[in-house]
PDB file of N, CA and C in Angstrom:
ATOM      1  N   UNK A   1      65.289   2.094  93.529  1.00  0.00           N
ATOM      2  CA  UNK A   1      64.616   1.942  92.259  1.00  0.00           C
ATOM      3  C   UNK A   1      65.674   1.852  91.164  1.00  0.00           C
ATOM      4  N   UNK A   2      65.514   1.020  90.217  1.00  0.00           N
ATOM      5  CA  UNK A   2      66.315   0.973  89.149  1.00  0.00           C
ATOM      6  C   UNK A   2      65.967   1.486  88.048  1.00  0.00           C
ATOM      7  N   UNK A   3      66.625   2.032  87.103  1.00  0.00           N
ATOM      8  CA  UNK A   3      66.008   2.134  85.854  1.00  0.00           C
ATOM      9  C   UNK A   3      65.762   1.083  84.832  1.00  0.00           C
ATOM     10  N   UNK A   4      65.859   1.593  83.492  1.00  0.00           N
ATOM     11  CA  UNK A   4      65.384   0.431  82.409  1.00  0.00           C
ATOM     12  C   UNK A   4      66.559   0.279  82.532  1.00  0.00           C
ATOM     13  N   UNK A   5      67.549   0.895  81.864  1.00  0.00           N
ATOM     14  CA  UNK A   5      69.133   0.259  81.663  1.00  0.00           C
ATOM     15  C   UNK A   5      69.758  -0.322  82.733  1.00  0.00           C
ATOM     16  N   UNK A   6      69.665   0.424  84.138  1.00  0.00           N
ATOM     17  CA  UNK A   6      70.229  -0.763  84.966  1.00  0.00           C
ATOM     18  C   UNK A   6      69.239  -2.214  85.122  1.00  0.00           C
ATOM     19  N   UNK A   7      67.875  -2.087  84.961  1.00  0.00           N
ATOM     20  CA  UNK A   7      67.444  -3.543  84.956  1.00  0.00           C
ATOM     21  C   UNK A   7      67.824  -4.302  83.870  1.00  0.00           C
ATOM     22  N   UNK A   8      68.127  -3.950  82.747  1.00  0.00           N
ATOM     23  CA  UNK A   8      68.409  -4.790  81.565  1.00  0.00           C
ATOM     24  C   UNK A   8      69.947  -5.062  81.582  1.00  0.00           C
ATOM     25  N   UNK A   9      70.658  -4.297  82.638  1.00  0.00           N
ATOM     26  CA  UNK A   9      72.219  -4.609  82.469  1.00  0.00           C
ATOM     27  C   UNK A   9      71.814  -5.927  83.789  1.00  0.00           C
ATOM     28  N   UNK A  10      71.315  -5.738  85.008  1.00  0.00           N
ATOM     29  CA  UNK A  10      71.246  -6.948  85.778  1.00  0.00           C
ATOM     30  C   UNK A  10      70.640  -7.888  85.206  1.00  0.00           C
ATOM     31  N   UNK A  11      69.768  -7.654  84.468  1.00  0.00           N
ATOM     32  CA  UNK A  11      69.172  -9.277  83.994  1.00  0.00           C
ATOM     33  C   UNK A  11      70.346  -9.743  83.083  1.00  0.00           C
ATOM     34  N   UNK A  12      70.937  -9.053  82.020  1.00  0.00           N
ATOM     35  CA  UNK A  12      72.063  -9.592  81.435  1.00  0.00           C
ATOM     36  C   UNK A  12      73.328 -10.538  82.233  1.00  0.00           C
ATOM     37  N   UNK A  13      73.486  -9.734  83.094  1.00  0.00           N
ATOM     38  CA  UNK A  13      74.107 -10.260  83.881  1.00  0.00           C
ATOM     39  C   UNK A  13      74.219 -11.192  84.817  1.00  0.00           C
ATOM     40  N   UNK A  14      72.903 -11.303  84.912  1.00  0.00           N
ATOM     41  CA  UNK A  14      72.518 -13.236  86.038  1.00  0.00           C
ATOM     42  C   UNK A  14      72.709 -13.971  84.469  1.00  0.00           C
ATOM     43  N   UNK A  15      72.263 -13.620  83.654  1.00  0.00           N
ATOM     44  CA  UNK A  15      72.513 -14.777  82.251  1.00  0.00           C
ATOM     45  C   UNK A  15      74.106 -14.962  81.669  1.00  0.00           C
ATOM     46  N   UNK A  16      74.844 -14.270  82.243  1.00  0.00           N
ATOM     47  CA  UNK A  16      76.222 -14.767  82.086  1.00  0.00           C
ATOM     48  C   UNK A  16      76.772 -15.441  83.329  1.00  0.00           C
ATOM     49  N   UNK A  17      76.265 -15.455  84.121  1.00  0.00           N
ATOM     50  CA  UNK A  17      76.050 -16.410  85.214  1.00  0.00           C
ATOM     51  C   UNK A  17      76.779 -15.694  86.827  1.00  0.00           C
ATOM     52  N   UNK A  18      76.433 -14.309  86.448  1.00  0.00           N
ATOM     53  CA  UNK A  18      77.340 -13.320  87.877  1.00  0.00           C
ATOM     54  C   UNK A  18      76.015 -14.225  88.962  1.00  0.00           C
ATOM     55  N   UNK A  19      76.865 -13.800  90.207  1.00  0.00           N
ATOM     56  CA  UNK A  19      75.850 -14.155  91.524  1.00  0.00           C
ATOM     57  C   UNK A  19      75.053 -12.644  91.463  1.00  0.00           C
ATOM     58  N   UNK A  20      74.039 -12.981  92.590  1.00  0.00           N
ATOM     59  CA  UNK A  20      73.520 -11.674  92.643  1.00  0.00           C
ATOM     60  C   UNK A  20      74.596 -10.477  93.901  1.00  0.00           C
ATOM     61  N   UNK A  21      75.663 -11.183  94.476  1.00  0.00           N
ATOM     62  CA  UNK A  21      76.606 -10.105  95.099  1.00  0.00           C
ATOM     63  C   UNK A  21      77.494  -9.574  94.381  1.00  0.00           C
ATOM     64  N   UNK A  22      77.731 -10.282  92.863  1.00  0.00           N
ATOM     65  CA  UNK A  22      78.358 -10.024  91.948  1.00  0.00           C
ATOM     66  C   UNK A  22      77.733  -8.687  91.746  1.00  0.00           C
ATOM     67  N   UNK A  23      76.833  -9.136  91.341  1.00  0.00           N
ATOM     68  CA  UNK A  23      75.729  -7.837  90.871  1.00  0.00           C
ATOM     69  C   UNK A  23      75.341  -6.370  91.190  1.00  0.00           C
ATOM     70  N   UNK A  24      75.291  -6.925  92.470  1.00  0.00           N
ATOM     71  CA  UNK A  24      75.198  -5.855  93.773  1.00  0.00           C
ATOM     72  C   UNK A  24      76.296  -4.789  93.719  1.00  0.00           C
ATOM     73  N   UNK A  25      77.546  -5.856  93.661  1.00  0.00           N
ATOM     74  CA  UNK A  25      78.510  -4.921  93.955  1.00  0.00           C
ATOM     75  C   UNK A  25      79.167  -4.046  92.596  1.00  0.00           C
ATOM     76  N   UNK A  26      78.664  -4.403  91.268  1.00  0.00           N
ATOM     77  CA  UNK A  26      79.042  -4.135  90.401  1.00  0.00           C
ATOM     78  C   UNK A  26      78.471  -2.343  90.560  1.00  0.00           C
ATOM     79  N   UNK A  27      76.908  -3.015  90.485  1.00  0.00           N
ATOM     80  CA  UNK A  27      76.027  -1.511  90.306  1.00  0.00           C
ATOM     81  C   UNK A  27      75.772  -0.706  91.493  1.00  0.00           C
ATOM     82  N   UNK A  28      75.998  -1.008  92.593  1.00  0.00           N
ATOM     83  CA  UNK A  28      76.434  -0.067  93.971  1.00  0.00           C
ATOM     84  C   UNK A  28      75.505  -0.363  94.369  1.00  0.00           C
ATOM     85  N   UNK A  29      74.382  -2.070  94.299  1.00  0.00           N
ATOM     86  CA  UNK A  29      72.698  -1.741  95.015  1.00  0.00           C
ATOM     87  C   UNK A  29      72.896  -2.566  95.919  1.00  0.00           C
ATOM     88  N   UNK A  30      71.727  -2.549  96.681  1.00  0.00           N
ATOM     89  CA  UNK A  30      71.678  -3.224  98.005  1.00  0.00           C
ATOM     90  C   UNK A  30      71.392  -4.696  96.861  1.00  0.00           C
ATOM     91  N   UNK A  31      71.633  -6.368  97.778  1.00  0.00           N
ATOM     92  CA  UNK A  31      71.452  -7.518  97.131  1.00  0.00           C
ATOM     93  C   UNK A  31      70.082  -7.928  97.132  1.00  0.00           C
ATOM     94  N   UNK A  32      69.603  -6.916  97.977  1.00  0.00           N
ATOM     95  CA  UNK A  32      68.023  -7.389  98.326  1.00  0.00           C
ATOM     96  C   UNK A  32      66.917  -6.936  97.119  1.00  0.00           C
ATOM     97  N   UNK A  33      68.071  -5.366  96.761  1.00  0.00           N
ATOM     98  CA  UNK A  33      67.213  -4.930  95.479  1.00  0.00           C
ATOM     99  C   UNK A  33      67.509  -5.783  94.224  1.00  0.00           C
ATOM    100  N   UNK A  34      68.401  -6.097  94.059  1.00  0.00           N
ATOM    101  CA  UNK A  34      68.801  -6.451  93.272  1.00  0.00           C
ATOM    102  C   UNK A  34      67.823  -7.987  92.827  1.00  0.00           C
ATOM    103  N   UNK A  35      67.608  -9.168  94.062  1.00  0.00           N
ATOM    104  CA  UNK A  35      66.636  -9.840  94.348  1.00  0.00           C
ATOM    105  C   UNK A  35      65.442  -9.982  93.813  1.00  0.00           C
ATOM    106  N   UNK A  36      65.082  -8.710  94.167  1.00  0.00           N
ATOM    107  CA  UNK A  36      63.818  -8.087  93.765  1.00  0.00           C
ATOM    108  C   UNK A  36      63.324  -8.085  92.830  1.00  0.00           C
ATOM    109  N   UNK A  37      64.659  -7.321  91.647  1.00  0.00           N
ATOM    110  CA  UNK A  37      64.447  -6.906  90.295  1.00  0.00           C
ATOM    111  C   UNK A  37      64.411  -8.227  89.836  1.00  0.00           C
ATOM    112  N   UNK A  38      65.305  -9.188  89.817  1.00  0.00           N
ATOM    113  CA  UNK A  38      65.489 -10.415  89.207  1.00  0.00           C
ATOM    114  C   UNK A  38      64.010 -11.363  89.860  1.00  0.00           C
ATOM    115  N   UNK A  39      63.234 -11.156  90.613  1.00  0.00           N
ATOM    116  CA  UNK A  39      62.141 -12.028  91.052  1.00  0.00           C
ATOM    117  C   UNK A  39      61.156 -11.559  90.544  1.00  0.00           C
ATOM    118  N   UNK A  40      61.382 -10.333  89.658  1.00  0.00           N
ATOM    119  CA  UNK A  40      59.772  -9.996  89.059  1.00  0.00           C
ATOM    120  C   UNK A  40      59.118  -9.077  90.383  1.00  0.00           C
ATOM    121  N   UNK A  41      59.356  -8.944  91.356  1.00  0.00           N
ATOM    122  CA  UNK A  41      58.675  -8.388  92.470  1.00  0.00           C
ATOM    123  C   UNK A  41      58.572  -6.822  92.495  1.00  0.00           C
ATOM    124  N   UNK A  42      59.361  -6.484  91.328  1.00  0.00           N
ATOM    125  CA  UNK A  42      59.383  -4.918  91.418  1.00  0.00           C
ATOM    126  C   UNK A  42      59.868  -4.878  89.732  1.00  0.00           C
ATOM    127  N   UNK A  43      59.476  -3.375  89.818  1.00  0.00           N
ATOM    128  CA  UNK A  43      59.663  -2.727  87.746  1.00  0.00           C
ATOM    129  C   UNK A  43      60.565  -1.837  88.107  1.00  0.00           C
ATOM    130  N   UNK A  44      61.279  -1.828  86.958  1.00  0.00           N
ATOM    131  CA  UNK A  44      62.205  -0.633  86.640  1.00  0.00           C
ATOM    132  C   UNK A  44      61.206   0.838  86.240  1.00  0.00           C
ATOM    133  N   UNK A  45      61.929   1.705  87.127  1.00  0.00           N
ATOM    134  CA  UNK A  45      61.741   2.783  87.116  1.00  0.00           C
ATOM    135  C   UNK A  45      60.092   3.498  87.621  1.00  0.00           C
ATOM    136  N   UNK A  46      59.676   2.474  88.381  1.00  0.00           N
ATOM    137  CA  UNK A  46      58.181   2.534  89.330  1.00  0.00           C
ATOM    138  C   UNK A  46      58.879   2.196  90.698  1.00  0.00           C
ATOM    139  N   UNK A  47      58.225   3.582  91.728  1.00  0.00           N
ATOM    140  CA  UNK A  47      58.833   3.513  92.892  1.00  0.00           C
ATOM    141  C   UNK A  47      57.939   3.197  93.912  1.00  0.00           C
ATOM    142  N   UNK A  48      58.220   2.286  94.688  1.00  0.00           N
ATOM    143  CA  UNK A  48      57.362   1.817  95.934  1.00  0.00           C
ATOM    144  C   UNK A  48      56.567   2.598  96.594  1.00  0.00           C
ATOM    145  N   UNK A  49      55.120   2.251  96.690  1.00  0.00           N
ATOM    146  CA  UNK A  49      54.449   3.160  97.431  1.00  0.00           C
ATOM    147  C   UNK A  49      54.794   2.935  98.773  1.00  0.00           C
ATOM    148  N   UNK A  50      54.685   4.763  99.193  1.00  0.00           N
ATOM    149  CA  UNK A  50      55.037   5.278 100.376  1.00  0.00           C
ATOM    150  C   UNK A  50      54.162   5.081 101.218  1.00  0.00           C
ATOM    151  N   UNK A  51      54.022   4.526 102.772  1.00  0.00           N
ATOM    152  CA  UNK A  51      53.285   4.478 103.844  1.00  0.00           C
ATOM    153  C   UNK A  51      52.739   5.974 104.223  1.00  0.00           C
ATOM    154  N   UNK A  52      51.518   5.678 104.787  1.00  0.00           N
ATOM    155  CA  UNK A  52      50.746   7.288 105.166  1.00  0.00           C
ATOM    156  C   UNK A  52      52.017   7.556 106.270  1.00  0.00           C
ATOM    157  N   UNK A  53      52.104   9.220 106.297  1.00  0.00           N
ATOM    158  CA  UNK A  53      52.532   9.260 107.490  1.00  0.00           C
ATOM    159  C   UNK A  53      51.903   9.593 108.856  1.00  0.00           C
ATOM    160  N   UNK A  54      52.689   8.740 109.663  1.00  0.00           N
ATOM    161  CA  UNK A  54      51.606   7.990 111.025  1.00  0.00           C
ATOM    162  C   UNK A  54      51.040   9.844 111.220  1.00  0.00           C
ATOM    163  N   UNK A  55      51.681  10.729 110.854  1.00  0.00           N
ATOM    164  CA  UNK A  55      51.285  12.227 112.010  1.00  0.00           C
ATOM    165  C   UNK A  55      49.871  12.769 110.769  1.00  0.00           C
ATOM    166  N   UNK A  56      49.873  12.208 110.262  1.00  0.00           N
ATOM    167  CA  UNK A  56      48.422  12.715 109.729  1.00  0.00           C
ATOM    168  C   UNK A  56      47.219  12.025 110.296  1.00  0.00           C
ATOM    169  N   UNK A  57      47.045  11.392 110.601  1.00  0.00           N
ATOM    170  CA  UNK A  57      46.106  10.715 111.500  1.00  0.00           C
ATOM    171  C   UNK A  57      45.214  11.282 112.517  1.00  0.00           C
ATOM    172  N   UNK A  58      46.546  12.354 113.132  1.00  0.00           N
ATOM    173  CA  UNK A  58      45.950  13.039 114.153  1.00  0.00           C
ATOM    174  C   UNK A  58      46.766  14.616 114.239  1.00  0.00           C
ATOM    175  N   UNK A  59      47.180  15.397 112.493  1.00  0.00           N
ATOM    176  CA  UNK A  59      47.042  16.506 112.733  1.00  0.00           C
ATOM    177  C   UNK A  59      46.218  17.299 112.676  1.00  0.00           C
ATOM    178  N   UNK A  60      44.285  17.199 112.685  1.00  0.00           N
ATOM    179  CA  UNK A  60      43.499  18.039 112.977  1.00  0.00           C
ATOM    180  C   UNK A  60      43.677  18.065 114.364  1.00  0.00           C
ATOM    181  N   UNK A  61      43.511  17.039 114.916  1.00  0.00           N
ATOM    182  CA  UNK A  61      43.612  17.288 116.888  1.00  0.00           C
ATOM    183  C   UNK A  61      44.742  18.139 117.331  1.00  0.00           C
ATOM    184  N   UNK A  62      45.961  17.791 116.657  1.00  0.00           N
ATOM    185  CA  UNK A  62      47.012  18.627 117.057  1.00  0.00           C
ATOM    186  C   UNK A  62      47.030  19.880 116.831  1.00  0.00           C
ATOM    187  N   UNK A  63      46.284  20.298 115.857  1.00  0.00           N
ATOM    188  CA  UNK A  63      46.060  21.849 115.279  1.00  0.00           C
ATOM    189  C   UNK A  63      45.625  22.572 116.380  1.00  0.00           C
ATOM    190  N   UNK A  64      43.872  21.591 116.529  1.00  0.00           N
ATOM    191  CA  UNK A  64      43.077  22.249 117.995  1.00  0.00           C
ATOM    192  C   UNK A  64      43.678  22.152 119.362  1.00  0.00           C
ATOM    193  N   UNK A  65      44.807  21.472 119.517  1.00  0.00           N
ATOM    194  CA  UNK A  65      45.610  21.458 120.905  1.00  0.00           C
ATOM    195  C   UNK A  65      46.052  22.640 121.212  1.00  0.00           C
ATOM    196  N   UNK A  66      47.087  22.858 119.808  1.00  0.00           N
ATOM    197  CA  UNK A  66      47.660  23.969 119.564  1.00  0.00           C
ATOM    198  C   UNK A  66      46.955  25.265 119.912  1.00  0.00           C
ATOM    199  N   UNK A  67      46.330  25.501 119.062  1.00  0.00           N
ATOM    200  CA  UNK A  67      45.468  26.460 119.044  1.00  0.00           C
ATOM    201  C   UNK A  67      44.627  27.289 120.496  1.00  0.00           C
ATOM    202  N   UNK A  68      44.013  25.858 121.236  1.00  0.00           N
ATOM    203  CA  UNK A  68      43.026  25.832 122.333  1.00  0.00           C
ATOM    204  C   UNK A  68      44.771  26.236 123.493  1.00  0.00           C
ATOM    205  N   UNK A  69      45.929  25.912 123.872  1.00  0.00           N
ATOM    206  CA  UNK A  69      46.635  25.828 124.738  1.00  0.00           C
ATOM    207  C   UNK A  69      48.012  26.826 124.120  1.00  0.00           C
ATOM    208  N   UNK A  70      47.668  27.913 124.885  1.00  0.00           N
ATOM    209  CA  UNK A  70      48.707  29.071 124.367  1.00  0.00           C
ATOM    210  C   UNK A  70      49.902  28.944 125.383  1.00  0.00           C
ATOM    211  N   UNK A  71      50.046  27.849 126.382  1.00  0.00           N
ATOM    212  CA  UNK A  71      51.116  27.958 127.136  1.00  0.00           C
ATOM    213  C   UNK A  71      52.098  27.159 126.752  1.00  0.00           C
ATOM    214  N   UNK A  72      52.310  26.588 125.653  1.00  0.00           N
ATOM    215  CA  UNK A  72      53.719  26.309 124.884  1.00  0.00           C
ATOM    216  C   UNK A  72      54.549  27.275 124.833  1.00  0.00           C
ATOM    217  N   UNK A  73      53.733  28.653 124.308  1.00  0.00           N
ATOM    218  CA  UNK A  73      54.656  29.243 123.862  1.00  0.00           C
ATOM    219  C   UNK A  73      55.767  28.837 123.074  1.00  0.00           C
ATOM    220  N   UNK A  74      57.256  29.595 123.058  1.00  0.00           N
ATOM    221  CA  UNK A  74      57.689  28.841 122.069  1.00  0.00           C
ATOM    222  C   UNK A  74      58.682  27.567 122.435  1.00  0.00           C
ATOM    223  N   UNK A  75      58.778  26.698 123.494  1.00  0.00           N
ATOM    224  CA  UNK A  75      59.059  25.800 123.749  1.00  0.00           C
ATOM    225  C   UNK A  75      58.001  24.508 122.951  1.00  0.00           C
ATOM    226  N   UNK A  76      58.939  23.225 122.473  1.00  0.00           N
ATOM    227  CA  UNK A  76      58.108  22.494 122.347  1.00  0.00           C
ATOM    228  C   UNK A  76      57.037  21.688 123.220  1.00  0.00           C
ATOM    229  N   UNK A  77      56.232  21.847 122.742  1.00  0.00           N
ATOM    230  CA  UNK A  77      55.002  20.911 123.326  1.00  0.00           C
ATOM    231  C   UNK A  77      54.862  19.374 122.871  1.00  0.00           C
ATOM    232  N   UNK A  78      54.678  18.439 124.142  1.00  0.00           N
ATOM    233  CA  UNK A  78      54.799  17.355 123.752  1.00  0.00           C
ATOM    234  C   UNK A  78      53.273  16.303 124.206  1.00  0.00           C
ATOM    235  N   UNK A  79      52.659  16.076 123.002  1.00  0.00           N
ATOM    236  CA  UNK A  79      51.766  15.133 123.577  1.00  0.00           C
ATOM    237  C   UNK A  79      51.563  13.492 123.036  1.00  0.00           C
ATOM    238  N   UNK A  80      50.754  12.629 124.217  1.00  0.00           N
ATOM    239  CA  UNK A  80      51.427  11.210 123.648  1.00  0.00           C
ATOM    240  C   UNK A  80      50.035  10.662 123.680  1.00  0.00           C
ATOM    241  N   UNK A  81      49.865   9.718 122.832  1.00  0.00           N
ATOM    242  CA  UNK A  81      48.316   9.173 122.743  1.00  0.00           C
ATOM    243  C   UNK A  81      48.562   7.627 122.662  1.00  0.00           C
ATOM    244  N   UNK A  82      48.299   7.173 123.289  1.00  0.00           N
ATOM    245  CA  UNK A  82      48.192   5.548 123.579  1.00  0.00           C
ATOM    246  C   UNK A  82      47.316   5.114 122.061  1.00  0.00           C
ATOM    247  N   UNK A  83      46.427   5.695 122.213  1.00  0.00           N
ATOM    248  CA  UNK A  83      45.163   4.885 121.095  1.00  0.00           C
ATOM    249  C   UNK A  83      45.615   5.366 119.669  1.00  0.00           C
ATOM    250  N   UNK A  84      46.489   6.785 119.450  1.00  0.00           N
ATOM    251  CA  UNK A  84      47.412   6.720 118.161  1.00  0.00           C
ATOM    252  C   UNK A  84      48.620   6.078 117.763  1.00  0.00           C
ATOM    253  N   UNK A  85      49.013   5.881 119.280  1.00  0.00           N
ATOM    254  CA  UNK A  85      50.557   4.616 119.099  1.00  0.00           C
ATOM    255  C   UNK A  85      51.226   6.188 118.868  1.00  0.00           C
ATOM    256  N   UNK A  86      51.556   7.012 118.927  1.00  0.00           N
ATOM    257  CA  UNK A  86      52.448   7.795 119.033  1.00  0.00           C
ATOM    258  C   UNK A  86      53.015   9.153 120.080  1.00  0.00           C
ATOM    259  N   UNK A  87      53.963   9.664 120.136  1.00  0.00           N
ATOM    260  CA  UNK A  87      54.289  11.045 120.622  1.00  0.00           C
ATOM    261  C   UNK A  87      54.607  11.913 119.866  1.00  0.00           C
ATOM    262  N   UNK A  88      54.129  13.243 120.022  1.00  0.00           N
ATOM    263  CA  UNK A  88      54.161  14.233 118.738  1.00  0.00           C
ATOM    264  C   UNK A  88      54.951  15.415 119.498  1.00  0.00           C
ATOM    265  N   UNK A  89      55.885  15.625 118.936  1.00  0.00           N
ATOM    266  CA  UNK A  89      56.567  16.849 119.264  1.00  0.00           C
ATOM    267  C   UNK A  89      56.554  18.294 118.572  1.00  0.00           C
ATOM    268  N   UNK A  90      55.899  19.273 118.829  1.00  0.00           N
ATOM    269  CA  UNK A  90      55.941  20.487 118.129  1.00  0.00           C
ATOM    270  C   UNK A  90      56.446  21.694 118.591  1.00  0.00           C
ATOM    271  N   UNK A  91      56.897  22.703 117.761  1.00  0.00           N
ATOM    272  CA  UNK A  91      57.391  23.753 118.015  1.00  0.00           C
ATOM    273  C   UNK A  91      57.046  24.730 117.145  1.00  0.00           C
ATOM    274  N   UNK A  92      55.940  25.730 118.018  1.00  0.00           N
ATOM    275  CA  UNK A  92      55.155  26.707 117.199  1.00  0.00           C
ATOM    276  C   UNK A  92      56.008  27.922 116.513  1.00  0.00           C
ATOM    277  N   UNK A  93      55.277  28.592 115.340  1.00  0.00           N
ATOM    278  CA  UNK A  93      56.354  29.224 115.050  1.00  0.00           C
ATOM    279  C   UNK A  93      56.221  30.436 115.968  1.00  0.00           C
ATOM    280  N   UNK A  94      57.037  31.344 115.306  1.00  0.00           N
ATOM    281  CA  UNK A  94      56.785  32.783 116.052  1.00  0.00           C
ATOM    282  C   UNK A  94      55.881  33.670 116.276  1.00  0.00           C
ATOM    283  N   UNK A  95      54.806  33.226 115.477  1.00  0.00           N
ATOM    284  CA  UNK A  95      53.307  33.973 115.043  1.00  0.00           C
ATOM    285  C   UNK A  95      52.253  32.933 115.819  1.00  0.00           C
ATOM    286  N   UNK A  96      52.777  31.993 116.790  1.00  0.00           N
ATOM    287  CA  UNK A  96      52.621  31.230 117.851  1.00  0.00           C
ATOM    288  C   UNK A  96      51.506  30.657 116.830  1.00  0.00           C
ATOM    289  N   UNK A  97      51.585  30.137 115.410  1.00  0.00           N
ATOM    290  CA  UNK A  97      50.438  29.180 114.826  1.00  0.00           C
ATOM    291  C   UNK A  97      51.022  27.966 114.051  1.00  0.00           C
ATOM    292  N   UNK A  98      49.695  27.169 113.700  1.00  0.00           N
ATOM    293  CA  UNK A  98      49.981  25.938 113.225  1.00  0.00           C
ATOM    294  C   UNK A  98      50.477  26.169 112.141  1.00  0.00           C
ATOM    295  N   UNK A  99      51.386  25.787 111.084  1.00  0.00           N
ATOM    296  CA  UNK A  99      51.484  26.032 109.702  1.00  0.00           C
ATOM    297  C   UNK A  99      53.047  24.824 109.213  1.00  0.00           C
ATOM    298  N   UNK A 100      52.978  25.214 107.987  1.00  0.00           N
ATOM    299  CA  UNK A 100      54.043  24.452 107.566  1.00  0.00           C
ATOM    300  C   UNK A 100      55.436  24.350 109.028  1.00  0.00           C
ATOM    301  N   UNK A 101      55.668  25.625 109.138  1.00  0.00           N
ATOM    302  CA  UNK A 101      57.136  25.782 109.663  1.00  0.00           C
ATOM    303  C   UNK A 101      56.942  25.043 110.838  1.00  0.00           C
ATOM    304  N   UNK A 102      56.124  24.474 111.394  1.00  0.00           N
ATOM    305  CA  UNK A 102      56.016  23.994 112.925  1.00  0.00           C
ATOM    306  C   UNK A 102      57.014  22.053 112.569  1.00  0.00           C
ATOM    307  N   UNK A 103      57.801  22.249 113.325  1.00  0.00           N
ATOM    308  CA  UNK A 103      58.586  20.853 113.788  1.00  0.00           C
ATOM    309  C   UNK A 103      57.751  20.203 113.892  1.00  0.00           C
ATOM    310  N   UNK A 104      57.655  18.581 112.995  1.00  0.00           N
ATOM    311  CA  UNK A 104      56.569  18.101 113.222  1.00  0.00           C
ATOM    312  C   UNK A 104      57.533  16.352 113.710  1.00  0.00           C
ATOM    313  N   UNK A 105      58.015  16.019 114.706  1.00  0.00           N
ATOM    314  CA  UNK A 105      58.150  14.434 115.190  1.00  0.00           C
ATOM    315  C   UNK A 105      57.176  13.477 115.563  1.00  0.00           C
ATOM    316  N   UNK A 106      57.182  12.556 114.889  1.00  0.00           N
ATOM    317  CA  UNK A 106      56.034  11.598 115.255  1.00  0.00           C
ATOM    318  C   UNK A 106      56.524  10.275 115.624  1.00  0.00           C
ATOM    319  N   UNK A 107      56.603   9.563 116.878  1.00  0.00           N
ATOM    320  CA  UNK A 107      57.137   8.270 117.223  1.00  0.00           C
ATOM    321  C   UNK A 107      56.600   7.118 117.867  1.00  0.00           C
ATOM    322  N   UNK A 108      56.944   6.125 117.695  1.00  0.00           N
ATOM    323  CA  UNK A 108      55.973   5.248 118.754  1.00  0.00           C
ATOM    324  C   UNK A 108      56.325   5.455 119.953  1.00  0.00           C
ATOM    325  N   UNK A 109      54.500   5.593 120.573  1.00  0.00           N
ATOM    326  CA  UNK A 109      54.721   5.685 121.892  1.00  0.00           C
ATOM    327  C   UNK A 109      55.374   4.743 122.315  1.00  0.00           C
ATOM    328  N   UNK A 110      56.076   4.748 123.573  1.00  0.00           N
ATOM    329  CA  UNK A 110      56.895   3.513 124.544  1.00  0.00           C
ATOM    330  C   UNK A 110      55.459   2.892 125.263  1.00  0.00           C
ATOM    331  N   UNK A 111      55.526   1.750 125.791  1.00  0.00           N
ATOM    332  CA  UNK A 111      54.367   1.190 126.418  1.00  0.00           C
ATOM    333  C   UNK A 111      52.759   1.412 126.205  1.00  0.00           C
TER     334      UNK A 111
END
């Protein structure tokens, strides 16, 4: 994300005729952002909305996994769901419950 002043120093700067690697490399950004800013495709100082994350989808089920299957204990437990596209890795805390502190990995399943 850029701010106002760095967008108004890059637009200045394609009008003195820098390239956009010129650019890039001046203000430390990737060329793609930089792209961006100059295509109108993005605002200074508004940040891209964030994708859900995939593990909310299915942390009520994981709660009741948890919960219903006390033989994790405190090793992680690993379960994989084809129809969520993912594998979820957890590690209960010491009070053997769901809560913030539990390791939460979420990945695409393989096959």
């Amino acid at each position: 994300m850029l701010t106002q002043e760095e967008d108004v120093e890059v637009h200045a700067l394609r009008k003195q005729g820098w390239t956009i690697s010129e650019i890039a490399r001046h203000t430390g950004r990737d060329r793609k952002t930089i792209r961006a800013y100059l295509a109108g495709e993005r605002q200074p100082g508004v940040r891209a909305v964030v994708e859900e994350d995939p593990f909310d989808r299915i942390e009520a089920y994981v709660a009741q996994r948890l919960a219903d299957d006390t033989a994790c204990g405190e090793r992680p437990c690993s379960m994989r769901s084809k129809a969520w596209g993912m594998t979820v890795r957890i590690r209960r805390s010491p009070a053997n419950s769901v809560n913030e502190s539990c390791v939460r990995i979420a990945k695409p399943a393989a096959g």
